[in-house]
PDB file of N, CA and C in Angstrom:
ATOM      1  N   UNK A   1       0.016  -1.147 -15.278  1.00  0.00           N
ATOM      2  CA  UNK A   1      -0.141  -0.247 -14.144  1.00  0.00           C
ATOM      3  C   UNK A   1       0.913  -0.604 -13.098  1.00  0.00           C
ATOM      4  N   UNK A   2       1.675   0.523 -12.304  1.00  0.00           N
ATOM      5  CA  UNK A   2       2.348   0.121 -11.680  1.00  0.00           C
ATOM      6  C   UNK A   2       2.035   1.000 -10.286  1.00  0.00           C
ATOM      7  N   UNK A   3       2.568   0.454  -9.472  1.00  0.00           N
ATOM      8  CA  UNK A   3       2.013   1.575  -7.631  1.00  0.00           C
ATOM      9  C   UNK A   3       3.916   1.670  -7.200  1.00  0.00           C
ATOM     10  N   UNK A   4       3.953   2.721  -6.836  1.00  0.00           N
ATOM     11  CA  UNK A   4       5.399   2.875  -6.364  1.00  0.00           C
ATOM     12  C   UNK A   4       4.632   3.504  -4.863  1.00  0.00           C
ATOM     13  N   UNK A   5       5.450   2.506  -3.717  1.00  0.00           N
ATOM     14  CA  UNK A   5       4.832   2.325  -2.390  1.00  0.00           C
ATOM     15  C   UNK A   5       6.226   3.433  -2.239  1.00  0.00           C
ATOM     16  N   UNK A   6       6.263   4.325  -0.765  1.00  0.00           N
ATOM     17  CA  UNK A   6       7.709   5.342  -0.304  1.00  0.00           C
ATOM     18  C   UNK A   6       7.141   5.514   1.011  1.00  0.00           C
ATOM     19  N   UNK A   7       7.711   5.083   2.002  1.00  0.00           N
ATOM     20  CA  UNK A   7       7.926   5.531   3.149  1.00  0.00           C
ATOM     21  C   UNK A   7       8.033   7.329   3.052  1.00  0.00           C
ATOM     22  N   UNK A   8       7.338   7.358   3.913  1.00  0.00           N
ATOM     23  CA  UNK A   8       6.965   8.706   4.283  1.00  0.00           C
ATOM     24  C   UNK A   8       7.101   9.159   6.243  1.00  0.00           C
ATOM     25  N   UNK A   9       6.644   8.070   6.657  1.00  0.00           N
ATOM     26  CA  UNK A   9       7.169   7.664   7.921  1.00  0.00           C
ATOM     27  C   UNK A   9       7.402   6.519   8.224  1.00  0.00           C
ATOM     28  N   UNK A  10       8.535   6.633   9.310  1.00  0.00           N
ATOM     29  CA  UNK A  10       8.563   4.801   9.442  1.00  0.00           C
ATOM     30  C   UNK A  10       9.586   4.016   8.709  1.00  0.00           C
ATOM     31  N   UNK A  11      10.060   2.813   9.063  1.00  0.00           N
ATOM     32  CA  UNK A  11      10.997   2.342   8.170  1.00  0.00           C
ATOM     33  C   UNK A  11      10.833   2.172   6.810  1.00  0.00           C
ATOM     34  N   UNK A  12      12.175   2.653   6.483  1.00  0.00           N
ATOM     35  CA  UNK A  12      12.149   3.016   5.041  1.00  0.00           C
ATOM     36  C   UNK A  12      11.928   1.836   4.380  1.00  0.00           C
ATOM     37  N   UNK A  13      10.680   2.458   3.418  1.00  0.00           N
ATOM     38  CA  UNK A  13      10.285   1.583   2.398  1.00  0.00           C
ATOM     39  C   UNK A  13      10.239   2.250   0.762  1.00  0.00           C
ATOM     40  N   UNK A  14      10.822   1.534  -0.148  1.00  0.00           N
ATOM     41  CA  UNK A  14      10.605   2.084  -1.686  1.00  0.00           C
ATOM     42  C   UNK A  14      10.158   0.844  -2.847  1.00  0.00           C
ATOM     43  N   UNK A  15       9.362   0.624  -2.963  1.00  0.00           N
ATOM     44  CA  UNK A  15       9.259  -0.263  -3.954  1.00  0.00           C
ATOM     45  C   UNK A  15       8.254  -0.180  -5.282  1.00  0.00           C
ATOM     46  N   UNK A  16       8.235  -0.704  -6.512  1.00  0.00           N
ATOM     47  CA  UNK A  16       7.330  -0.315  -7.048  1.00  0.00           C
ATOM     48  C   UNK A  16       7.056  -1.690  -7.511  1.00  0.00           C
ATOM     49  N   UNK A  17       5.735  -1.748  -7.374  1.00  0.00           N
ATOM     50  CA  UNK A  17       5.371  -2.992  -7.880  1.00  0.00           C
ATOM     51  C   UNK A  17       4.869  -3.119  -9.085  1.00  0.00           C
ATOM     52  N   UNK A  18       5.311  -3.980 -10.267  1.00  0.00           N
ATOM     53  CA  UNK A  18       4.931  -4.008 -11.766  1.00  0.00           C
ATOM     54  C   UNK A  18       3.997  -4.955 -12.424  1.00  0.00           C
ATOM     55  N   UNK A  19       2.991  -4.611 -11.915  1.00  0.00           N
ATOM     56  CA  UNK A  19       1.811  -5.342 -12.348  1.00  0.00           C
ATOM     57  C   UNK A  19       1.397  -6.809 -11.793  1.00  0.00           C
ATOM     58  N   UNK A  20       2.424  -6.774 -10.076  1.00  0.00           N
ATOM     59  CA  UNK A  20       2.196  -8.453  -9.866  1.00  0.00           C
ATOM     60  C   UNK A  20       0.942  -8.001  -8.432  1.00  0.00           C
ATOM     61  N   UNK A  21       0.161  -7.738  -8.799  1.00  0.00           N
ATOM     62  CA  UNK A  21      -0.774  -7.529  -7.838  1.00  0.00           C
ATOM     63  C   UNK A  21      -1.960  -8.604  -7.542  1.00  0.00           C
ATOM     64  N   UNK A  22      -1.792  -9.703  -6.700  1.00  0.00           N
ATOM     65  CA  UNK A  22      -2.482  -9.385  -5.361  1.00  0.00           C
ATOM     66  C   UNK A  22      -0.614  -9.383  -4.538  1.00  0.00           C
ATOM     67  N   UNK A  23      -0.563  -8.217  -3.444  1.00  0.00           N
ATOM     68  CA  UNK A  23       0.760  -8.310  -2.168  1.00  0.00           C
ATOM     69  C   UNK A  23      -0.068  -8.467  -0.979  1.00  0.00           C
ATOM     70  N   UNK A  24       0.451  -8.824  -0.328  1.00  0.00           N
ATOM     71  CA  UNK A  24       0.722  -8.925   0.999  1.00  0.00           C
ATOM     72  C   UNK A  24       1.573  -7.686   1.857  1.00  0.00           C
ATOM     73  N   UNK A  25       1.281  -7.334   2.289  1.00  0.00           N
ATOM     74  CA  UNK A  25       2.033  -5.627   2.764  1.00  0.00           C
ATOM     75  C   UNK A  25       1.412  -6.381   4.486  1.00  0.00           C
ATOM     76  N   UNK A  26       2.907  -6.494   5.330  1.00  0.00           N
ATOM     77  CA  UNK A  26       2.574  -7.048   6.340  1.00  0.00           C
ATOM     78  C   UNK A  26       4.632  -7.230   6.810  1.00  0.00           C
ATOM     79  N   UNK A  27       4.369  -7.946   8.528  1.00  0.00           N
ATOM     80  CA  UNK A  27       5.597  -7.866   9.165  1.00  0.00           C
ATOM     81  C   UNK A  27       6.193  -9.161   8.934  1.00  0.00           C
ATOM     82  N   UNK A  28       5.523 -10.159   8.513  1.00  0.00           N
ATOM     83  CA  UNK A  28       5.971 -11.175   8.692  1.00  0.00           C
ATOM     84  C   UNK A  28       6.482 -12.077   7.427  1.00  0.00           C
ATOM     85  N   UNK A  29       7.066 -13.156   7.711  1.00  0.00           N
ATOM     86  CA  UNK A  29       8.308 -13.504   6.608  1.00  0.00           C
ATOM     87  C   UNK A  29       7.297 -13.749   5.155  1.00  0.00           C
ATOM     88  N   UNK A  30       6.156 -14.287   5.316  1.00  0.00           N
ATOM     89  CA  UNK A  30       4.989 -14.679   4.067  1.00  0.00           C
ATOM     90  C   UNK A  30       4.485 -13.016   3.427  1.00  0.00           C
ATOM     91  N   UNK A  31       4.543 -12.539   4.163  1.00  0.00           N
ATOM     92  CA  UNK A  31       4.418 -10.973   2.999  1.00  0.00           C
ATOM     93  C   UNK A  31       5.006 -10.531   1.951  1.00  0.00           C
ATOM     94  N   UNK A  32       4.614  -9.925   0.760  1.00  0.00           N
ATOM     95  CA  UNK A  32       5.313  -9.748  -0.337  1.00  0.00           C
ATOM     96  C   UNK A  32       5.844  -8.800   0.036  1.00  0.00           C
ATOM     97  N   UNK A  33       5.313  -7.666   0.937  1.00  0.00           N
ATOM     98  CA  UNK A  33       6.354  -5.980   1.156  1.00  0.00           C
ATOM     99  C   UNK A  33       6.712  -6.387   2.448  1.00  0.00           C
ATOM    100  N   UNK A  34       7.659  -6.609   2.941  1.00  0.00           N
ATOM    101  CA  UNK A  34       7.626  -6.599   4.510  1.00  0.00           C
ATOM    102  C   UNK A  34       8.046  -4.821   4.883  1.00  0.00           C
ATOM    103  N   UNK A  35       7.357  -4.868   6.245  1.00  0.00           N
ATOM    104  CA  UNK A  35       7.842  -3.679   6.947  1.00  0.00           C
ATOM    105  C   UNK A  35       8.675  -3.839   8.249  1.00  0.00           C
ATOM    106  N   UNK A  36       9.065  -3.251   8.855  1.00  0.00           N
ATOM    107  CA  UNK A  36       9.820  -3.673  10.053  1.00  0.00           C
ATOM    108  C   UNK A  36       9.372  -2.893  11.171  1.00  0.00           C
ATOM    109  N   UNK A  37       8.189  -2.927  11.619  1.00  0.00           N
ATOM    110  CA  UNK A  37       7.593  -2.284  12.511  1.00  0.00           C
ATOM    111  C   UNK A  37       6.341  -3.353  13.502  1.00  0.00           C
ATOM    112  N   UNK A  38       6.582  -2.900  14.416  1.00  0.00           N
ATOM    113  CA  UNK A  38       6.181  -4.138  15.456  1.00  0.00           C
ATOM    114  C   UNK A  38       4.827  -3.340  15.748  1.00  0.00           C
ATOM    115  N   UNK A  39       4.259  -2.728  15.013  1.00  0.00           N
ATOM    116  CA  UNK A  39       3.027  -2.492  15.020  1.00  0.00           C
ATOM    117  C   UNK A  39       2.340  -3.254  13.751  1.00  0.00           C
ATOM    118  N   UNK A  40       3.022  -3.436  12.770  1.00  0.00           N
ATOM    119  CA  UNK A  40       2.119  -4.066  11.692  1.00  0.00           C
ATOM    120  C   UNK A  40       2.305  -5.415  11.718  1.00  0.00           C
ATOM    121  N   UNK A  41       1.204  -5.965  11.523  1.00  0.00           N
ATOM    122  CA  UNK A  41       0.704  -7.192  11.651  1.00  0.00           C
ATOM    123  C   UNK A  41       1.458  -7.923  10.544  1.00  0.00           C
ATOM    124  N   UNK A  42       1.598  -9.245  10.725  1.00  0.00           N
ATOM    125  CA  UNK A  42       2.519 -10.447   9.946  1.00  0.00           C
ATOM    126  C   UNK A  42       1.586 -10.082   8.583  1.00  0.00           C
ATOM    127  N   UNK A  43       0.824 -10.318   8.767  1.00  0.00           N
ATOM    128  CA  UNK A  43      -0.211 -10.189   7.481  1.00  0.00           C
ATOM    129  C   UNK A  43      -1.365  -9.477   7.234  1.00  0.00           C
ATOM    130  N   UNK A  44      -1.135  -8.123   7.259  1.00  0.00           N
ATOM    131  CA  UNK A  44      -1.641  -6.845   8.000  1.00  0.00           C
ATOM    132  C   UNK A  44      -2.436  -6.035   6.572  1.00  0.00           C
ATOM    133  N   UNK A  45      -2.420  -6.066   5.456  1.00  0.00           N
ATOM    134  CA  UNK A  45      -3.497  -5.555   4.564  1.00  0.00           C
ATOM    135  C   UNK A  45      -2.675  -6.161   2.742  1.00  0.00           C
ATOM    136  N   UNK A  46      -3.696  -6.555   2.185  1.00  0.00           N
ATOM    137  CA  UNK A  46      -4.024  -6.691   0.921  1.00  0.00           C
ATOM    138  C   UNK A  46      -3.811  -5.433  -0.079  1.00  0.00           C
ATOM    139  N   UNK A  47      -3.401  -5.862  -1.440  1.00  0.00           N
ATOM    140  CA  UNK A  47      -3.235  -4.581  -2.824  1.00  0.00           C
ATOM    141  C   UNK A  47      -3.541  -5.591  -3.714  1.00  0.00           C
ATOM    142  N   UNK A  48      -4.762  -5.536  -4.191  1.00  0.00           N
ATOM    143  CA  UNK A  48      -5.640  -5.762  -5.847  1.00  0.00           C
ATOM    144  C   UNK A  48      -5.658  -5.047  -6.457  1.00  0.00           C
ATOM    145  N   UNK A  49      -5.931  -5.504  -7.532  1.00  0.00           N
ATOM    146  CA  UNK A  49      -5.929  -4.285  -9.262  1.00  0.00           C
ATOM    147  C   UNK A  49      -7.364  -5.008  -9.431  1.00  0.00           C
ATOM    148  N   UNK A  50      -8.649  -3.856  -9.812  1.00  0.00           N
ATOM    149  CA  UNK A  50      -9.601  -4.709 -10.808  1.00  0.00           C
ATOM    150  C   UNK A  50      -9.566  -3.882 -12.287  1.00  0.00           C
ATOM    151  N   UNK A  51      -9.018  -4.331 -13.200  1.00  0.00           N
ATOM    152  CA  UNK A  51      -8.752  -3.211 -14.359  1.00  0.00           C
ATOM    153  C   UNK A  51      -7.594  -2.051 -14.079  1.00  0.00           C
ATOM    154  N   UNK A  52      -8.314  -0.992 -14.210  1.00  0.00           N
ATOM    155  CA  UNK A  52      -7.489  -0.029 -13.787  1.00  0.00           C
ATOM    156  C   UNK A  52      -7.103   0.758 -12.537  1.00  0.00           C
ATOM    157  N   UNK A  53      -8.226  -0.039 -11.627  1.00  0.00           N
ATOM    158  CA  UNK A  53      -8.231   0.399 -10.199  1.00  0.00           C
ATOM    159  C   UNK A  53      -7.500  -0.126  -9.215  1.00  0.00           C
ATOM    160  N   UNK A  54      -6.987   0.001  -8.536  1.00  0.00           N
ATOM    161  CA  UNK A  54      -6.180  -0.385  -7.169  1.00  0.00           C
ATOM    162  C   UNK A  54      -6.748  -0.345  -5.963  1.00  0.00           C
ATOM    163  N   UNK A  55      -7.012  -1.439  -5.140  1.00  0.00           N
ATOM    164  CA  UNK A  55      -7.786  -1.599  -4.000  1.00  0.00           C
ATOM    165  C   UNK A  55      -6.525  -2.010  -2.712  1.00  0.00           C
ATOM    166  N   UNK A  56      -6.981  -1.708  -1.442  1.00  0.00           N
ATOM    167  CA  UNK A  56      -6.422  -2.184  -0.060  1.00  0.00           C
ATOM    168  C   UNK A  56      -7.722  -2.903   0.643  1.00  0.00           C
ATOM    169  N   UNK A  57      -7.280  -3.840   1.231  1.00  0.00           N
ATOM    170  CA  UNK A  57      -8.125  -4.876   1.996  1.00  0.00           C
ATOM    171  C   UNK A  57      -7.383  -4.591   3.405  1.00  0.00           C
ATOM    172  N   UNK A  58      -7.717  -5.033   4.176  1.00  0.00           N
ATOM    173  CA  UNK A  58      -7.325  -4.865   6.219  1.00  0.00           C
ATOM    174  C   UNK A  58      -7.304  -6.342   5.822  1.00  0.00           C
ATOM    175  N   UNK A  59      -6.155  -7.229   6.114  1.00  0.00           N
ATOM    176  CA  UNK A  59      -6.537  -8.796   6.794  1.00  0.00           C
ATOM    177  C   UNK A  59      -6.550  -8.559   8.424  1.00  0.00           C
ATOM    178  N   UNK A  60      -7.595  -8.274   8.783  1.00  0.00           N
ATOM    179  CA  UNK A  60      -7.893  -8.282   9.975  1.00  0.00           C
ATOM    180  C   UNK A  60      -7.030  -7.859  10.972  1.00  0.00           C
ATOM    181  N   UNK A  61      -5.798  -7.308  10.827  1.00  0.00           N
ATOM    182  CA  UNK A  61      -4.953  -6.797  11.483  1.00  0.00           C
ATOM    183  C   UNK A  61      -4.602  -6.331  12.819  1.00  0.00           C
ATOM    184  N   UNK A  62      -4.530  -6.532  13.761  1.00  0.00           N
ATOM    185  CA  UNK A  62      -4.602  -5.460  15.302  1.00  0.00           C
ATOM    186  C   UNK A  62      -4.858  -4.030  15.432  1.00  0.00           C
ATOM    187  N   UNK A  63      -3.883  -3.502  14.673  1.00  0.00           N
ATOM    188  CA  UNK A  63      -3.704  -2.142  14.880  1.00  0.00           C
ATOM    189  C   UNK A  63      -4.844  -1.518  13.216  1.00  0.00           C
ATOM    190  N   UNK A  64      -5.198  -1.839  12.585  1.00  0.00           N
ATOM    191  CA  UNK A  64      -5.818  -1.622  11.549  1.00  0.00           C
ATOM    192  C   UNK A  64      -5.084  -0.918  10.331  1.00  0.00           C
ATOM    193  N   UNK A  65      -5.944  -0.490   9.330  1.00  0.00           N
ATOM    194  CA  UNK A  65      -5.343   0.112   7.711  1.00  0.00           C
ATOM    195  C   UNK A  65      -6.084   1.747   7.604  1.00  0.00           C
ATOM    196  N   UNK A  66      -5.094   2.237   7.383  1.00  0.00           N
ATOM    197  CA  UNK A  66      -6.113   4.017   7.234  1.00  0.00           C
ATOM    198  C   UNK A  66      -5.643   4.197   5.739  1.00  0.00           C
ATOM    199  N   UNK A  67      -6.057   4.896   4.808  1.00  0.00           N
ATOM    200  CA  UNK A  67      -6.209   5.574   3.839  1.00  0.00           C
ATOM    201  C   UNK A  67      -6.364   6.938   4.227  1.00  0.00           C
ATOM    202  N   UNK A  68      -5.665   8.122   4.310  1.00  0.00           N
ATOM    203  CA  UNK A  68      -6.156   9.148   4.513  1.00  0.00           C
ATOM    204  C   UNK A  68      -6.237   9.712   5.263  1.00  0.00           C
ATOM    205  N   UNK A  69      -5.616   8.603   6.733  1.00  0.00           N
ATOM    206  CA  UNK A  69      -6.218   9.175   7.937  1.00  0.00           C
ATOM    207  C   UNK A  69      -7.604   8.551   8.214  1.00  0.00           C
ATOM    208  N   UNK A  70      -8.277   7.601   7.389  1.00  0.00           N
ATOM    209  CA  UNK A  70      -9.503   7.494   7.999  1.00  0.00           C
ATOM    210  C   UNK A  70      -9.696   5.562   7.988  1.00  0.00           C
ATOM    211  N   UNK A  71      -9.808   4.918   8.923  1.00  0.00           N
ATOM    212  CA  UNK A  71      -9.833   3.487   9.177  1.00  0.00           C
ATOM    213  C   UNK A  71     -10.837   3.007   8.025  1.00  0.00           C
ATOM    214  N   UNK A  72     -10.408   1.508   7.318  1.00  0.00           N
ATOM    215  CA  UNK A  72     -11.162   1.144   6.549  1.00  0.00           C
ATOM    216  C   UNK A  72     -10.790  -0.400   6.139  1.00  0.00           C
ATOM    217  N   UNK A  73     -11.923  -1.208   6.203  1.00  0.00           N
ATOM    218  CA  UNK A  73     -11.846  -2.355   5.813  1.00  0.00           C
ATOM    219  C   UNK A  73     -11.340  -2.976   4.573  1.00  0.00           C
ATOM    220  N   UNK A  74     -11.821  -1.832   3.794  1.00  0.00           N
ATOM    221  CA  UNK A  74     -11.071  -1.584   2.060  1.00  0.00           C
ATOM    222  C   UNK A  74     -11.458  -0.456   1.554  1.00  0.00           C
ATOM    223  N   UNK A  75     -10.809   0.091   0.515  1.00  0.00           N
ATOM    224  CA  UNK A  75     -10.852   1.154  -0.281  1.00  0.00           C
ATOM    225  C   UNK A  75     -10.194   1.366  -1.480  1.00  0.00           C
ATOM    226  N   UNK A  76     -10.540   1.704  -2.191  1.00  0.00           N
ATOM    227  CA  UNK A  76     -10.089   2.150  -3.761  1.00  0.00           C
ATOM    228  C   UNK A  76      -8.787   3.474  -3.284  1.00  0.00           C
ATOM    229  N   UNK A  77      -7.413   3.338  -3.648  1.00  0.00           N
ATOM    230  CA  UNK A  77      -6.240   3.782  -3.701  1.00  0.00           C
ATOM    231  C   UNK A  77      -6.112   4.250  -4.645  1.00  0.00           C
ATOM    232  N   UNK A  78      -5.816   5.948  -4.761  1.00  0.00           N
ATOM    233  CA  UNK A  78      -5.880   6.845  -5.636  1.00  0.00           C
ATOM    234  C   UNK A  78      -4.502   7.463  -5.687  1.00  0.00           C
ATOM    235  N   UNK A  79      -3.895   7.929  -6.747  1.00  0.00           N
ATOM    236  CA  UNK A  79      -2.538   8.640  -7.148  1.00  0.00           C
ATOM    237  C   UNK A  79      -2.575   9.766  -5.976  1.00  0.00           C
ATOM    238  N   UNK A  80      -1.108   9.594  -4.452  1.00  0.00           N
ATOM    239  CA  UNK A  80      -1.815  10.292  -3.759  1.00  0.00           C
ATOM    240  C   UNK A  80      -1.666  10.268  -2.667  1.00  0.00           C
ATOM    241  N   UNK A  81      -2.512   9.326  -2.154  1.00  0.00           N
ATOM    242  CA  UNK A  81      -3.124   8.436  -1.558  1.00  0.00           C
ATOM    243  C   UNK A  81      -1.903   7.791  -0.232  1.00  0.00           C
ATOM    244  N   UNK A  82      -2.012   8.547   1.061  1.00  0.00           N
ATOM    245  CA  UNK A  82      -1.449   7.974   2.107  1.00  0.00           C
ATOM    246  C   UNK A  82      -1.849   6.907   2.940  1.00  0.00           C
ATOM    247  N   UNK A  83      -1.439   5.721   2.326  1.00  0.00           N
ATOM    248  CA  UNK A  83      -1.645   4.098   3.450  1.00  0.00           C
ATOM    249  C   UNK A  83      -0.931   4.317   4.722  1.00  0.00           C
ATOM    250  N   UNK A  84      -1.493   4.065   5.616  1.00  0.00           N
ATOM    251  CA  UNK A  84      -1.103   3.995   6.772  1.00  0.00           C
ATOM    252  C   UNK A  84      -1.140   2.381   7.541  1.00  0.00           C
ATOM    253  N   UNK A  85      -0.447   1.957   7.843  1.00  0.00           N
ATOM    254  CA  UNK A  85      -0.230   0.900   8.513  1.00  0.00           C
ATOM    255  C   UNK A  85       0.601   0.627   9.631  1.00  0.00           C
ATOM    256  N   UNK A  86       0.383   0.394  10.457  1.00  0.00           N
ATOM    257  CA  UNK A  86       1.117   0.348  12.024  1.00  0.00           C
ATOM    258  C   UNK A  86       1.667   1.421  12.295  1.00  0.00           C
ATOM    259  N   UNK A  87       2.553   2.027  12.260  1.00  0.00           N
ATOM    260  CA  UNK A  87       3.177   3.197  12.751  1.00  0.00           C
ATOM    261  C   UNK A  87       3.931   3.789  11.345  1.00  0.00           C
ATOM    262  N   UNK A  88       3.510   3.075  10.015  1.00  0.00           N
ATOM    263  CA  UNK A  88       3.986   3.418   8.604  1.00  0.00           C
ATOM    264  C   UNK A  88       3.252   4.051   8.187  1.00  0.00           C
ATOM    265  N   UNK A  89       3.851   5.176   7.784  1.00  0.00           N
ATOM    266  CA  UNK A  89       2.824   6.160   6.675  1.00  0.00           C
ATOM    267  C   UNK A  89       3.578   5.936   5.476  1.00  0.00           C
ATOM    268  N   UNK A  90       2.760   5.117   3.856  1.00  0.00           N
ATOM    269  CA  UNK A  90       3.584   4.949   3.044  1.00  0.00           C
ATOM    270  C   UNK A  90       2.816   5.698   1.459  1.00  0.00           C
ATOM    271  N   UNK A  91       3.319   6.733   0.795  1.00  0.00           N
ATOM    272  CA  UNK A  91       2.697   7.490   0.142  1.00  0.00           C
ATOM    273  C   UNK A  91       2.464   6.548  -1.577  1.00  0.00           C
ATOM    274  N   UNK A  92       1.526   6.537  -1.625  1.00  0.00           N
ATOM    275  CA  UNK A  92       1.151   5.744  -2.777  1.00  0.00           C
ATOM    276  C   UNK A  92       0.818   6.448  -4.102  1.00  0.00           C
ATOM    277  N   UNK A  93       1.783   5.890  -5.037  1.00  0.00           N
ATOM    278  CA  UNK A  93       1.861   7.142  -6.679  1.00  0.00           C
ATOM    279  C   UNK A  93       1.554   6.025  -7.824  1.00  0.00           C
ATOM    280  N   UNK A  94       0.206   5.851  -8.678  1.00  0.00           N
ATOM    281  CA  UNK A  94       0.195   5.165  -9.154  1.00  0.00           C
ATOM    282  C   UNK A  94       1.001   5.122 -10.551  1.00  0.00           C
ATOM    283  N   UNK A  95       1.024   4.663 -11.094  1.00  0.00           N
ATOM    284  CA  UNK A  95       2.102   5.078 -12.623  1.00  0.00           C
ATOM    285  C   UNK A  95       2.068   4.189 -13.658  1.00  0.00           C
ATOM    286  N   UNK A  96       1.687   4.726 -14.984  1.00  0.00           N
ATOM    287  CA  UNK A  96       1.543   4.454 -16.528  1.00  0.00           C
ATOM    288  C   UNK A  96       2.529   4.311 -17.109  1.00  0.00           C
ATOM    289  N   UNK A  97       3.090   3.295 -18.057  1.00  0.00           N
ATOM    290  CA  UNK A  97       4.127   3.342 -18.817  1.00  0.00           C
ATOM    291  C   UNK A  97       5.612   4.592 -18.244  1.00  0.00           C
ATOM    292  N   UNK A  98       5.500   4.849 -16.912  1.00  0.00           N
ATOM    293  CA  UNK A  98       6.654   5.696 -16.697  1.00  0.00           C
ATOM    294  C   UNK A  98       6.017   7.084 -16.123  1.00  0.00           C
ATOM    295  N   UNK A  99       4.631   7.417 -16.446  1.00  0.00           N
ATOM    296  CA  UNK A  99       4.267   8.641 -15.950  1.00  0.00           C
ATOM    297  C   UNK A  99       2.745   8.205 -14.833  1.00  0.00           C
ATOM    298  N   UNK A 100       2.994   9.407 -14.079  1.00  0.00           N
ATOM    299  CA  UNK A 100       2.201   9.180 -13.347  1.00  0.00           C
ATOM    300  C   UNK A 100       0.765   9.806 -13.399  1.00  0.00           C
ATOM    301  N   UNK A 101      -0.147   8.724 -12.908  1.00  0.00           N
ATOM    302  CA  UNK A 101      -1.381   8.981 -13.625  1.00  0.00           C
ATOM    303  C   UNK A 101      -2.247  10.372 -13.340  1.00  0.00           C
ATOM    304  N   UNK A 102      -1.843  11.295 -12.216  1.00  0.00           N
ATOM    305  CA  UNK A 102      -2.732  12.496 -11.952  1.00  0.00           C
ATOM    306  C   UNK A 102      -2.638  13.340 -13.598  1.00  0.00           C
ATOM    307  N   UNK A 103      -2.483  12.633 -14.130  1.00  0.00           N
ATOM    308  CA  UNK A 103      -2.734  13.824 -15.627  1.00  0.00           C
ATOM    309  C   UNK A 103      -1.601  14.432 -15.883  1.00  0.00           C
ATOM    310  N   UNK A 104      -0.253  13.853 -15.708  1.00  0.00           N
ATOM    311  CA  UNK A 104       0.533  14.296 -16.427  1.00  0.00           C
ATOM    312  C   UNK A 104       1.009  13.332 -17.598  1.00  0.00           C
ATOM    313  N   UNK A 105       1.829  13.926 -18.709  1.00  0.00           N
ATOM    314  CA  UNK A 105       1.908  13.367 -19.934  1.00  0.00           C
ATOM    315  C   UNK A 105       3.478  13.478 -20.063  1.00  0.00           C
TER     316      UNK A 105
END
């Protein structure tokens, strides 16, 4: 399973991460994604896999973690799926061997 993270707002971000999940998605130098926005916290939210699912955690952050537009301590991350973090909106596409999982082949 792979998550390809894209700036959507906010400093540009593109990365896809290949199966090394638990990150750190945060401002500061110990984060696996850094962002460059002085709204997100040094160590500002969590990305787990349990099986086939993909989760976000808040590490307690200042400014907090939205999914959707809607604040959350954690949540299950769906092919889709807009993370929001500090002043970053980063659009989240999960992806299979190369395709992406909303049911295409």
């Amino acid at each position: 399973m792979n998550i390809h993270l894209r700036s959507i707002f906010g400093p540009p971000l593109d990365v896809i991460l290949q199966d090394n999940l638990p990150v750190v998605i945060g401002r500061g130098a110990h984060a696996d994604v850094a962002i460059d926005d002085r709204w997100v916290s040094r160590m500002h939210c969590l990305l787990t896999a349990v099986g086939e699912r993909d989760f976000v955690r808040d590490l307690e952050s200042k400014h907090g973690t939205f999914v959707n537009e809607e604040l959350v301590d954690s949540a299950e991350l769906l092919d889709g799926d807009r993370l929001e973090v500090g002043l970053s909106t980063i659009l989240v596409r999960q992806q299979v061997d190369s395709c992406i999982r909303s049911g295409e082949t």
